[in-house]
Protein backbone atom coordinates (compact mmCIF):
# COMPACT_ATOMS: atom_id res chain seq x y z
CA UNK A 1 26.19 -162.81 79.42
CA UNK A 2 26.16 -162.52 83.17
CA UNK A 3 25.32 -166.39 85.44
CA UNK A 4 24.45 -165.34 89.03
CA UNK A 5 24.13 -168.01 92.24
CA UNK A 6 22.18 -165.22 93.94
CA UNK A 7 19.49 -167.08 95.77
CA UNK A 8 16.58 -164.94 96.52
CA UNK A 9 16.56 -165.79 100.22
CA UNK A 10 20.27 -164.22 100.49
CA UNK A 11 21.64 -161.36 102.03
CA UNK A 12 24.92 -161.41 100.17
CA UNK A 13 25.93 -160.05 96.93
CA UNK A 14 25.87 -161.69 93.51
CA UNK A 15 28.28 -163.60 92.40
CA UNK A 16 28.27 -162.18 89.17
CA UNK A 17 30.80 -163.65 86.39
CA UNK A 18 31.41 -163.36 82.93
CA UNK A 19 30.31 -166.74 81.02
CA UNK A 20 32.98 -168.03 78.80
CA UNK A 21 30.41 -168.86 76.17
CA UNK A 22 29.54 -165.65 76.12
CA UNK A 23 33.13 -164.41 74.48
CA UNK A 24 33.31 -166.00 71.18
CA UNK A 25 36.72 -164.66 70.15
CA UNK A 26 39.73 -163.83 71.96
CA UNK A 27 41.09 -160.50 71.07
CA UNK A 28 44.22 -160.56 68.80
CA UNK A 29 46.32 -158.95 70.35
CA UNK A 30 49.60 -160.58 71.75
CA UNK A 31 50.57 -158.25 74.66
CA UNK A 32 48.90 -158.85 77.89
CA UNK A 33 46.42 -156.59 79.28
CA UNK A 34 49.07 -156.60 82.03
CA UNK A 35 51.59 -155.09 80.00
CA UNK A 36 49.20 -152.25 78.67
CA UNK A 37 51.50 -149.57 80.60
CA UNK A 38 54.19 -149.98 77.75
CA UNK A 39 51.34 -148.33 74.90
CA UNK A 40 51.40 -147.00 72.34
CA UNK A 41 52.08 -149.89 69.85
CA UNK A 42 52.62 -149.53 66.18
CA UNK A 43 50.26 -151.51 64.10
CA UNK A 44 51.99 -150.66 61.03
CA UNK A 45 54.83 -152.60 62.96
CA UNK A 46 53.37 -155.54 63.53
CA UNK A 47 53.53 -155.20 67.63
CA UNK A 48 49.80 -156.72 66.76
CA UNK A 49 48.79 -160.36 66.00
CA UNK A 50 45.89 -159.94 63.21
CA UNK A 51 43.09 -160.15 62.75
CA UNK A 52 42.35 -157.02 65.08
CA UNK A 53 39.65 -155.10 65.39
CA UNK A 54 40.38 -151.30 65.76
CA UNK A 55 38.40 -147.75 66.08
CA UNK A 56 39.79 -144.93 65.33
CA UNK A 57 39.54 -142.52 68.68
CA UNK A 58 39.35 -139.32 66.68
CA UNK A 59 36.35 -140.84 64.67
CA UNK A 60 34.94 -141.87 67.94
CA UNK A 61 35.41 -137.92 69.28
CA UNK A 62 33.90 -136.70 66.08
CA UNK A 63 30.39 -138.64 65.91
CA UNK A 64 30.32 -138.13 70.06
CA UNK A 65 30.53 -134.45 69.47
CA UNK A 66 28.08 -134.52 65.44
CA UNK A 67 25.37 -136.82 67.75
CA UNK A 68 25.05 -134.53 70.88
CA UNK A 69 25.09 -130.99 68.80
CA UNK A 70 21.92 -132.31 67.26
CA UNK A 71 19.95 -133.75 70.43
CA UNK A 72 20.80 -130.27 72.13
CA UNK A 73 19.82 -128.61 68.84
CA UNK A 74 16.24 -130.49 69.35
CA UNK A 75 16.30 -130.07 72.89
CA UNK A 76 16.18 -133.50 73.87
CA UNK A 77 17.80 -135.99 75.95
CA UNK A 78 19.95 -138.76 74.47
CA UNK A 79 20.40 -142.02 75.59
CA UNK A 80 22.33 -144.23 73.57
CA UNK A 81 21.82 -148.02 72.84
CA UNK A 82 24.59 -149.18 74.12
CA UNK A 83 24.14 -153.29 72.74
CA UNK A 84 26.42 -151.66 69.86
CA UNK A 85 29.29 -151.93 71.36
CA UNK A 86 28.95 -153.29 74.98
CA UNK A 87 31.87 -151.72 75.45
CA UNK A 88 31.58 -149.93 78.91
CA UNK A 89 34.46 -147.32 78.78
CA UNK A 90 32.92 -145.91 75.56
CA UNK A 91 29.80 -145.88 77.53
CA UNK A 92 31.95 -143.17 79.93
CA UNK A 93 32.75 -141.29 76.90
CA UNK A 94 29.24 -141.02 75.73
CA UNK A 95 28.03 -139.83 79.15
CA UNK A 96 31.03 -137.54 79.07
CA UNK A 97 29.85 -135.98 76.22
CA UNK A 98 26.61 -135.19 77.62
CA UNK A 99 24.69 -137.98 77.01
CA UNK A 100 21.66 -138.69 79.72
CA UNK A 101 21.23 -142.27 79.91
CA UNK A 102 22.78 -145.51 78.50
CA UNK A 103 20.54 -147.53 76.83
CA UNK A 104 20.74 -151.56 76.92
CA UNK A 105 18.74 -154.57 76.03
CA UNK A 106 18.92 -157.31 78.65
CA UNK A 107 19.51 -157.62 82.35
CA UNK A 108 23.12 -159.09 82.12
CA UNK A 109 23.96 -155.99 79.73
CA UNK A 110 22.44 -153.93 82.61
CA UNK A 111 24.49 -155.89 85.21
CA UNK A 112 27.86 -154.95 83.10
CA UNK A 113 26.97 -151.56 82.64
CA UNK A 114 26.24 -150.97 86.35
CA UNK A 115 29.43 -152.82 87.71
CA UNK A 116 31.23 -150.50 85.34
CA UNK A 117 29.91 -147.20 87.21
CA UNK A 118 26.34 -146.24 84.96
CA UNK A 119 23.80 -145.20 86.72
CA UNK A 120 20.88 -144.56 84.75
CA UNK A 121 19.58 -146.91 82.24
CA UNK A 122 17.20 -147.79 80.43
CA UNK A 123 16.31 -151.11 79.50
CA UNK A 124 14.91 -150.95 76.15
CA UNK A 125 13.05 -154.61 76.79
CA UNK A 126 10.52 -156.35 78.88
CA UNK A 127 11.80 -157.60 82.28
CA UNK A 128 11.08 -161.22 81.73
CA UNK A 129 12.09 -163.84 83.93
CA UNK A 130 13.69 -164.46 87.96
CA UNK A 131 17.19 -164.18 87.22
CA UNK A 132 16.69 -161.58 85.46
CA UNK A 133 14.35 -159.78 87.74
CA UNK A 134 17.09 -160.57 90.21
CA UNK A 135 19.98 -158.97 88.85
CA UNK A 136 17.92 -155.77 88.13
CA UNK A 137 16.80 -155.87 92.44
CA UNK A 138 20.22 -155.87 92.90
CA UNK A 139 20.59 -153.11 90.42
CA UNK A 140 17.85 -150.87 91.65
CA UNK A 141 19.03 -151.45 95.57
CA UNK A 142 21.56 -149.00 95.04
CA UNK A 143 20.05 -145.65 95.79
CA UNK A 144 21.56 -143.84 93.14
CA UNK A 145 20.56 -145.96 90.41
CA UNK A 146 18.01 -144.74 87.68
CA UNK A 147 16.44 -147.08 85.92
CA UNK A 148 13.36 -148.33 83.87
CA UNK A 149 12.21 -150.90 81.80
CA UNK A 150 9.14 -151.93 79.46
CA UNK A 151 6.49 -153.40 80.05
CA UNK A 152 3.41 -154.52 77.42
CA UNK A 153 0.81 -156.81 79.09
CA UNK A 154 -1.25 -157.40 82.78
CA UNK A 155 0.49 -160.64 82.47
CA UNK A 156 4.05 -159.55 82.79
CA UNK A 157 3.10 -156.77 85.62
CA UNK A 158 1.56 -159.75 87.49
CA UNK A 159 4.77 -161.11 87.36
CA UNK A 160 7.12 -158.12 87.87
CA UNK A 161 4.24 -157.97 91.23
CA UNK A 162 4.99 -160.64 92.63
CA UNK A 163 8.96 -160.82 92.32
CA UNK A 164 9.29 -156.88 93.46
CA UNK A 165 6.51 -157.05 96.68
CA UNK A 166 8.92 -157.65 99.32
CA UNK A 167 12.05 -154.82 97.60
CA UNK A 168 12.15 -151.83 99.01
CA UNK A 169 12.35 -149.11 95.84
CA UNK A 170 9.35 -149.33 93.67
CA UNK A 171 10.45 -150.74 89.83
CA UNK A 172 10.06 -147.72 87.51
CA UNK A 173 8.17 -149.20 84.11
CA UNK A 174 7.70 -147.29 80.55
CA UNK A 175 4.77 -148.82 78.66
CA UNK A 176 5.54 -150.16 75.22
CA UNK A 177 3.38 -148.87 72.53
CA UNK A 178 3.87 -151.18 69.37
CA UNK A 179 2.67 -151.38 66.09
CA UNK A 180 0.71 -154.59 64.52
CA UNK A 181 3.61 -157.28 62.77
CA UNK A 182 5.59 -155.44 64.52
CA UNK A 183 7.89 -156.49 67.81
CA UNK A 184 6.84 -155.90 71.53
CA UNK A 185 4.08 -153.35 72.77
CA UNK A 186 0.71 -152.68 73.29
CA UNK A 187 -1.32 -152.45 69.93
CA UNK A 188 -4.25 -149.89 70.88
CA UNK A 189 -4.62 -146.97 72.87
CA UNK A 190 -7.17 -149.01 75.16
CA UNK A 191 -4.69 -151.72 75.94
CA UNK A 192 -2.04 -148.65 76.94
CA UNK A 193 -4.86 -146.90 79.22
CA UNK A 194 -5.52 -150.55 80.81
CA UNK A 195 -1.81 -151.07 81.77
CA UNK A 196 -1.47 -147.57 83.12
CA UNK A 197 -4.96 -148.07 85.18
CA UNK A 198 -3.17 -151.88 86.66
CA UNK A 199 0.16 -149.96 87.11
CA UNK A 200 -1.69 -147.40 89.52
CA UNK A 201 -2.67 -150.04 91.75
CA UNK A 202 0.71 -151.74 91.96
CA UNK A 203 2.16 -150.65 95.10
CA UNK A 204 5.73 -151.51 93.68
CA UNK A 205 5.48 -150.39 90.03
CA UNK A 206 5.99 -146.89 89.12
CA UNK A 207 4.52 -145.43 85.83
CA UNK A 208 7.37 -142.83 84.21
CA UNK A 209 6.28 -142.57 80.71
CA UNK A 210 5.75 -144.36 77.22
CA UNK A 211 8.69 -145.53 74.59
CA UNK A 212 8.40 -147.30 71.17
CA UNK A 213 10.98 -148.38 68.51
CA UNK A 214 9.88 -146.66 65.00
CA UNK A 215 12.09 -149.11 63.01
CA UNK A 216 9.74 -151.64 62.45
CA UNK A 217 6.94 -149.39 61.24
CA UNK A 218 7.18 -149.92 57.05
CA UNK A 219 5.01 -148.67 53.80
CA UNK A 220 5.45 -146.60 50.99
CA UNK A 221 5.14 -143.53 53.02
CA UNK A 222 7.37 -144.26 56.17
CA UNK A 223 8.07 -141.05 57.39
CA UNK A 224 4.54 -139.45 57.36
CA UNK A 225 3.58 -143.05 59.39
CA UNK A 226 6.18 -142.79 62.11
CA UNK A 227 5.50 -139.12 62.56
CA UNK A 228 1.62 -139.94 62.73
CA UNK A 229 1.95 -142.78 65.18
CA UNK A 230 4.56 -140.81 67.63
CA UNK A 231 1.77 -137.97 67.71
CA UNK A 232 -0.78 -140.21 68.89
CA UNK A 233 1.84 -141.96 71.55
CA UNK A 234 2.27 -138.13 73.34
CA UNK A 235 -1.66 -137.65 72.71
CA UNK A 236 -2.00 -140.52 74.87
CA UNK A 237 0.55 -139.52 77.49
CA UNK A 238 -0.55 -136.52 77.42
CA UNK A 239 -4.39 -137.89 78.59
CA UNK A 240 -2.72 -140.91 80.89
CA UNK A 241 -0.97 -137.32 82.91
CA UNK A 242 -4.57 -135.42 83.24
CA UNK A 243 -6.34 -138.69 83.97
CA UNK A 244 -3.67 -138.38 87.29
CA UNK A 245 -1.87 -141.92 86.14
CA UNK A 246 1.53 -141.14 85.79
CA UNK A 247 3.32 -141.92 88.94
CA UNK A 248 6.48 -139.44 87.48
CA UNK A 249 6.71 -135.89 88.26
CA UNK A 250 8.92 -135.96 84.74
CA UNK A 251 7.02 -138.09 82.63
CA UNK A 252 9.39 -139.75 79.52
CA UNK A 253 8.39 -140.22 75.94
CA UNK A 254 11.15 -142.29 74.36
CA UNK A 255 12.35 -143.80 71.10
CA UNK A 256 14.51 -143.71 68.02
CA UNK A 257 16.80 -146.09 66.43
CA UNK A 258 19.27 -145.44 64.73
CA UNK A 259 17.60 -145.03 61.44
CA UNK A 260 14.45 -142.37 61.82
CA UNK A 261 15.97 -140.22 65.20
CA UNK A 262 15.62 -137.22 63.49
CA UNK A 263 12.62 -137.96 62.87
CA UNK A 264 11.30 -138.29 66.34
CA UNK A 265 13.16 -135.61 67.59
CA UNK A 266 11.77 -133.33 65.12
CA UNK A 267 8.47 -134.88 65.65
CA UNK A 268 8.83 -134.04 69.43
CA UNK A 269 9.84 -130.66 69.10
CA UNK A 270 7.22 -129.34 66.32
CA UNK A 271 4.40 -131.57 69.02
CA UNK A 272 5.10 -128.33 71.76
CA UNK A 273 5.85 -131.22 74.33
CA UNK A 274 5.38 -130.19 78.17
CA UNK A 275 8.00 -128.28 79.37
CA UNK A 276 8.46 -130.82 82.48
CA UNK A 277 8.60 -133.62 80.24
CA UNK A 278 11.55 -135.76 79.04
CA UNK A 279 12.09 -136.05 75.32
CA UNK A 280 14.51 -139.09 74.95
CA UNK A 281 16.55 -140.26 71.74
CA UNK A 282 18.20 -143.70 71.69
CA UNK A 283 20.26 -144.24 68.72
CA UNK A 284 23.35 -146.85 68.97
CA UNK A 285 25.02 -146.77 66.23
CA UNK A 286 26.07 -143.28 65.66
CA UNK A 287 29.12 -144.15 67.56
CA UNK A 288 30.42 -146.83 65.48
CA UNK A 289 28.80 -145.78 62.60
CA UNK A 290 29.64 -147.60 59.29
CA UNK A 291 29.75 -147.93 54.82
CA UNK A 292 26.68 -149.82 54.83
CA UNK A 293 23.04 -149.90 55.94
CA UNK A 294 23.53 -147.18 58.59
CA UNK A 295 25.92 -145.24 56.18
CA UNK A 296 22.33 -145.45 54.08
CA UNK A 297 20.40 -144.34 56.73
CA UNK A 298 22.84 -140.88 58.20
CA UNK A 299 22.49 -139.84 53.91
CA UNK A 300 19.02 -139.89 54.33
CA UNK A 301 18.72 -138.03 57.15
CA UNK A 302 21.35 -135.28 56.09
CA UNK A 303 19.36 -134.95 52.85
CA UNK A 304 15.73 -134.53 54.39
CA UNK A 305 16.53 -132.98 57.96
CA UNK A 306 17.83 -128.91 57.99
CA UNK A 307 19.12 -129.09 61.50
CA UNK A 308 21.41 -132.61 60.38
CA UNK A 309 22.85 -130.38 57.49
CA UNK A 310 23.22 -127.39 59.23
CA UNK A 311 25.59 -128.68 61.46
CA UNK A 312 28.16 -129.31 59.41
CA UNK A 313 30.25 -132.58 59.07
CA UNK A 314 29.15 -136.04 59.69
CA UNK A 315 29.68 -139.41 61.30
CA UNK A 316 32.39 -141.14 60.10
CA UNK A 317 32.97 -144.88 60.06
CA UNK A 318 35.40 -145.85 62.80
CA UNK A 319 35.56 -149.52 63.04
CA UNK A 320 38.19 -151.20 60.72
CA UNK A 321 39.12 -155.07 61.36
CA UNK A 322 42.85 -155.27 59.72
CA UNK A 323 43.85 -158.59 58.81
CA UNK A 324 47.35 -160.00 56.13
CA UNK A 325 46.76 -161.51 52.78
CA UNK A 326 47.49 -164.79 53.37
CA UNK A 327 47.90 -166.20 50.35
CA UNK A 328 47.31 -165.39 46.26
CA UNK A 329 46.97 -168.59 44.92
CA UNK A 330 46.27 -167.93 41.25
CA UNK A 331 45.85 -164.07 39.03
CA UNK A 332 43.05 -161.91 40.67
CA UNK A 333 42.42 -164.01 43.77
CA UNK A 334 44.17 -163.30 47.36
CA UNK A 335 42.77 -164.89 50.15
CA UNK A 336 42.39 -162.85 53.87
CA UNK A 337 43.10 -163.85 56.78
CA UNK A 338 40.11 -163.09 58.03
CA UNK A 339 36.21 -164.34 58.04
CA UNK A 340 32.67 -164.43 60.06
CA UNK A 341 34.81 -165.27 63.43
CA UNK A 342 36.11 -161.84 62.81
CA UNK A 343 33.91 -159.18 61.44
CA UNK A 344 29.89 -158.62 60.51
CA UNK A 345 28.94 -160.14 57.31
CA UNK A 346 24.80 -160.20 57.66
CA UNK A 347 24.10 -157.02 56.02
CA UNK A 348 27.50 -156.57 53.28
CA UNK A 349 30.97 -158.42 52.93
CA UNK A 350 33.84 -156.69 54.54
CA UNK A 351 34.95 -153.50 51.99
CA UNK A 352 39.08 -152.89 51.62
CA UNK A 353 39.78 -149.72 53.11
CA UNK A 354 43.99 -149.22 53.42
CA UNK A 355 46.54 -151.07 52.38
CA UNK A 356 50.25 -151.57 53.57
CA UNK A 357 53.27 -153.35 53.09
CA UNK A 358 55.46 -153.51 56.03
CA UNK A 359 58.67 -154.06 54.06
CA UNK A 360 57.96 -150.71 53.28
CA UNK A 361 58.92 -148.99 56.26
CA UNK A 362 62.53 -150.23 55.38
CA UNK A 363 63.26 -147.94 53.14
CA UNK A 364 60.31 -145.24 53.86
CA UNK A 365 60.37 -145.22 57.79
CA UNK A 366 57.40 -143.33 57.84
CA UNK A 367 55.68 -144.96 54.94
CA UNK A 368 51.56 -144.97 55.47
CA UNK A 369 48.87 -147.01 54.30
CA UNK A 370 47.18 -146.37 51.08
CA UNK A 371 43.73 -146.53 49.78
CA UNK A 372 42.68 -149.70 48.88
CA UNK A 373 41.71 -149.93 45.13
CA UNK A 374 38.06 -149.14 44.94
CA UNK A 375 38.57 -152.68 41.97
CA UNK A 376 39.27 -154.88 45.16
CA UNK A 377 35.78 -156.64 46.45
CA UNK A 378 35.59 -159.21 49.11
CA UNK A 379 33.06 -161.71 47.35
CA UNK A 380 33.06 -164.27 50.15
CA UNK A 381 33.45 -165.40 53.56
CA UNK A 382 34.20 -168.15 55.80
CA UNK A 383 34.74 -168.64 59.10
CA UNK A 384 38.64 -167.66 58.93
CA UNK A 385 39.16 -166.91 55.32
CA UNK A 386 37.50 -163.87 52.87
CA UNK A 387 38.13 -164.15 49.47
CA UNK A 388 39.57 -160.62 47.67
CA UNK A 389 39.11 -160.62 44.01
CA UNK A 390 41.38 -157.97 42.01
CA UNK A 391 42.64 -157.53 38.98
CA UNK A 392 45.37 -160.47 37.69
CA UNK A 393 48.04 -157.55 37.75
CA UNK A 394 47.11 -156.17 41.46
CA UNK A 395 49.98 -155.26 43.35
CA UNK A 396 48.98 -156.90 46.05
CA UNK A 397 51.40 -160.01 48.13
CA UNK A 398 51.52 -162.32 50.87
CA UNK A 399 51.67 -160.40 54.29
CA UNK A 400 50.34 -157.40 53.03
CA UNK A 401 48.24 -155.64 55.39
CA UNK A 402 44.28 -154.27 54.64
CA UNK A 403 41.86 -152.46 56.64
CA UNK A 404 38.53 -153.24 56.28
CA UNK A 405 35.77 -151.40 57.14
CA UNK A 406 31.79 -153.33 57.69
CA UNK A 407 28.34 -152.59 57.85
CA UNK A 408 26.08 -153.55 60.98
CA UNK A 409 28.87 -152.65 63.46
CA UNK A 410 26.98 -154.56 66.23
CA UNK A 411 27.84 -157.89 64.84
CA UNK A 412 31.72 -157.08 64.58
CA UNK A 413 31.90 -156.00 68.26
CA UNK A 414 30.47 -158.55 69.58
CA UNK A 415 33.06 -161.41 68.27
CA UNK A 416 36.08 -159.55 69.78
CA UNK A 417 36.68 -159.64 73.95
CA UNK A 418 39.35 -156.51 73.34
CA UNK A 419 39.51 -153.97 70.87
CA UNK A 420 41.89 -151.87 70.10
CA UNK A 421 42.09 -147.90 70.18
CA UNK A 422 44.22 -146.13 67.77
CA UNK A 423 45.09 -142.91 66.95
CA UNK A 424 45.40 -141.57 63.24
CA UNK A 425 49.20 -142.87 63.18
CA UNK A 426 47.82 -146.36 63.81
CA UNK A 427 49.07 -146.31 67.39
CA UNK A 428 47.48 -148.70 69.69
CA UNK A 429 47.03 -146.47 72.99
CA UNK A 430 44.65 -148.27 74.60
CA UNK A 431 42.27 -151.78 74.70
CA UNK A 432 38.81 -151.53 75.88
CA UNK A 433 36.95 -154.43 77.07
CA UNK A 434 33.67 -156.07 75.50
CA UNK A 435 30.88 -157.53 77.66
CA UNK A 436 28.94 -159.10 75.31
């Protein structure tokens, strides 16, 4: 979260800080980011307080490289949701990798984005709001910013009217189109034609295109129903173009989670799209990627998309949050060091990954962790603790050492202000900063 004392009437820059509120948990680690020029550190040698939450950078290079093979394989543009991680300097590796645009969901995520050098965004969200309408003028004053945001009613391009009048670039806009009990975004094709017609007239909005969000569209038949309602969003860009309303000279059609995107971008490319158009893909969680619901979701799209297969591989889960048995009170029970201050628990518990013993490097100096025993389940949490339930004979003590991996990687991220980078000999060489 970003708190600005930009007044409207001033000439000077924002003073834009992060809000302490706004980091729930202090990173584990006990080195100072000032003393980050004596990495690597050992994990396996304790030269790291747990819990800490890691990723694994040659998981990270792997689903960069698995993600962009298959948007240029569909021709389209990807631009990742970057609320996954709010983690800027992954945001540079993405766009290193070829990626477009970074996608985001509010104007403070904007705000840390663009104070950490990215240039193009979209805002996957209505602009709602003066403080936020202010921190995206001072945004969009910088020449060589891109960016857009939704919009889904008259009433919120009244308002975007008359906070934008007096600002010198126009505001480039993307019409929602939505789907009914679902989130944001206009419900008919009249109500999109109507917003495109008030847009026109705006002398500081700029039409550039449509976007949706196919998650929330459900049924027995979800795949036929997303592919049937992304046809009839380019059928109506397609008429909003001839009908001379599009301000662009590139128009955008936009969406994809992280569930359906091969949908859409197969969807896009069997629709014959204009050549001059942009065909954009925003999945977030590829990156991270996980063992639960999104796990789920990358087996269903190897299994029903040739171009996913064909590529060979996969994503691989990245994110582990290591934390020390802390105690084993009775037969079958050890209790983690560890809980919901620490790692995502809305959509799965935590699952043991690797285990180590420290005293182990005594006598086997280069002594590795193990797999965890597919018998060990975490069956609760609280907000420090997770209960581990093994067998009464599990060889498994006080101080041990377990990796955990998670499902819904969003909610781990965003309860850590570092977290740490480590290569696959559980080196720490590096900590990347959260701006959640």
């Amino acid at each position: 979260m970003f708190v600005t004392k930009y007044h409207k009437d001033s000439q000077q820059q924002p003073d834009v800080t992060p809000s302490c509120a706004a980091q729930p948990h202090l990173s584990g680690i006990t080195k100072g980011l000032g003393e980050s020029s004596h990495l690597p550190w050992q994990l396996l040698e304790e030269d790291v307080s747990l819990p800490v939450a890691v990723i694994y950078q040659s998981k990270i290079d792997n689903n960069l490289t698995w993600m962009q093979r298959f948007a240029d394989r569909y021709q389209v543009k990807l631009a990742p949701h970057g609320k996954t991680t709010m983690t800027p300097a992954l945001f540079q590796q993405q766009r290193d990798a070829g990626a477009w645009a970074i996608t985001l969901a509010t104007a403070s995520q904007v705000m840390a984005a663009y104070l950490n050098g990215i240039k193009r965004i979209i805002m996957a969200n209505q602009l709602v709001g003066k403080q936020n309408m202010q921190l995206i003028a001072n945004v969009i004053a910088d020449p060589d910013v891109e960016f857009y945001c939704l919009v889904d009613s008259v009433a919120q391009i009244k308002q975007l009217e008359d906070f934008f009048a007096d600002k010198a670039r126009p505001l480039n806009v993307l019409i929602e189109v939505g789907v009914n009990g679902g989130r944001c975004g206009c419900r008919t094709n009249e109500q999109i034609t109507k917003l495109a017609q008030v847009i026109k007239q705006s002398p500081c909005l700029s039409f550039a295109g449509l976007e949706f969000y196919e998650g929330v569209i459900q049924g027995d038949q979800p795949e036929q129903t997303i592919r049937a309602f992304i046809n009839n969003a380019i059928d109506v860009l397609q008429q909003l173009e001839e009908d001379g309303l599009v301000s662009s000279s590139a128009p955008i059609i936009t969406g994809a989670g992280s569930a359906w995107y091969d949908v859409v971008a197969s969807t896009f490319a069997q629709a014959n799209l204009p050549r001059h158009w942009l065909a954009v893909i925003r999945p977030g969680c590829y990156l991270i990627h996980d063992t639960g619901i999104y796990l789920e979701a990358q087996d269903a799209i190897i299994k029903r998309n040739p171009i996913a297969c064909d590529l060979g591989g996969d994503l691989q889960s990245s994110l582990e949050v290591w934390a020390y048995v802390q105690s084993v009170p009775e037969p079958g029970l050890a209790v983690i060091g560890m809980g919901k201050r620490d790692v995502a628990f809305d959509a799965g518990l935590p699952i043991p990954e690797r285990h180590y013993r420290p005293s182990s490097r005594q006598t086997q100096p280069d002594a590795m962790p193990t797999q965890a025993p597919t018998d060990w389940e975490v069956t609760a949490v609280m907000d420090q603790h997770a209960y581990l339930t093994c067998p009464a004979d599990a060889d498994i003590a006080v101080g041990d050492m377990i990796g955990f991996s998670s499902s819904h990687p969003c909610l781990t991220f965003d309860k850590w202000k570092h977290i740490a980078v480590i290569n696959d000999k559980y080196q720490v060489t590096q900590l990347l900063s959260t701006y959640f």
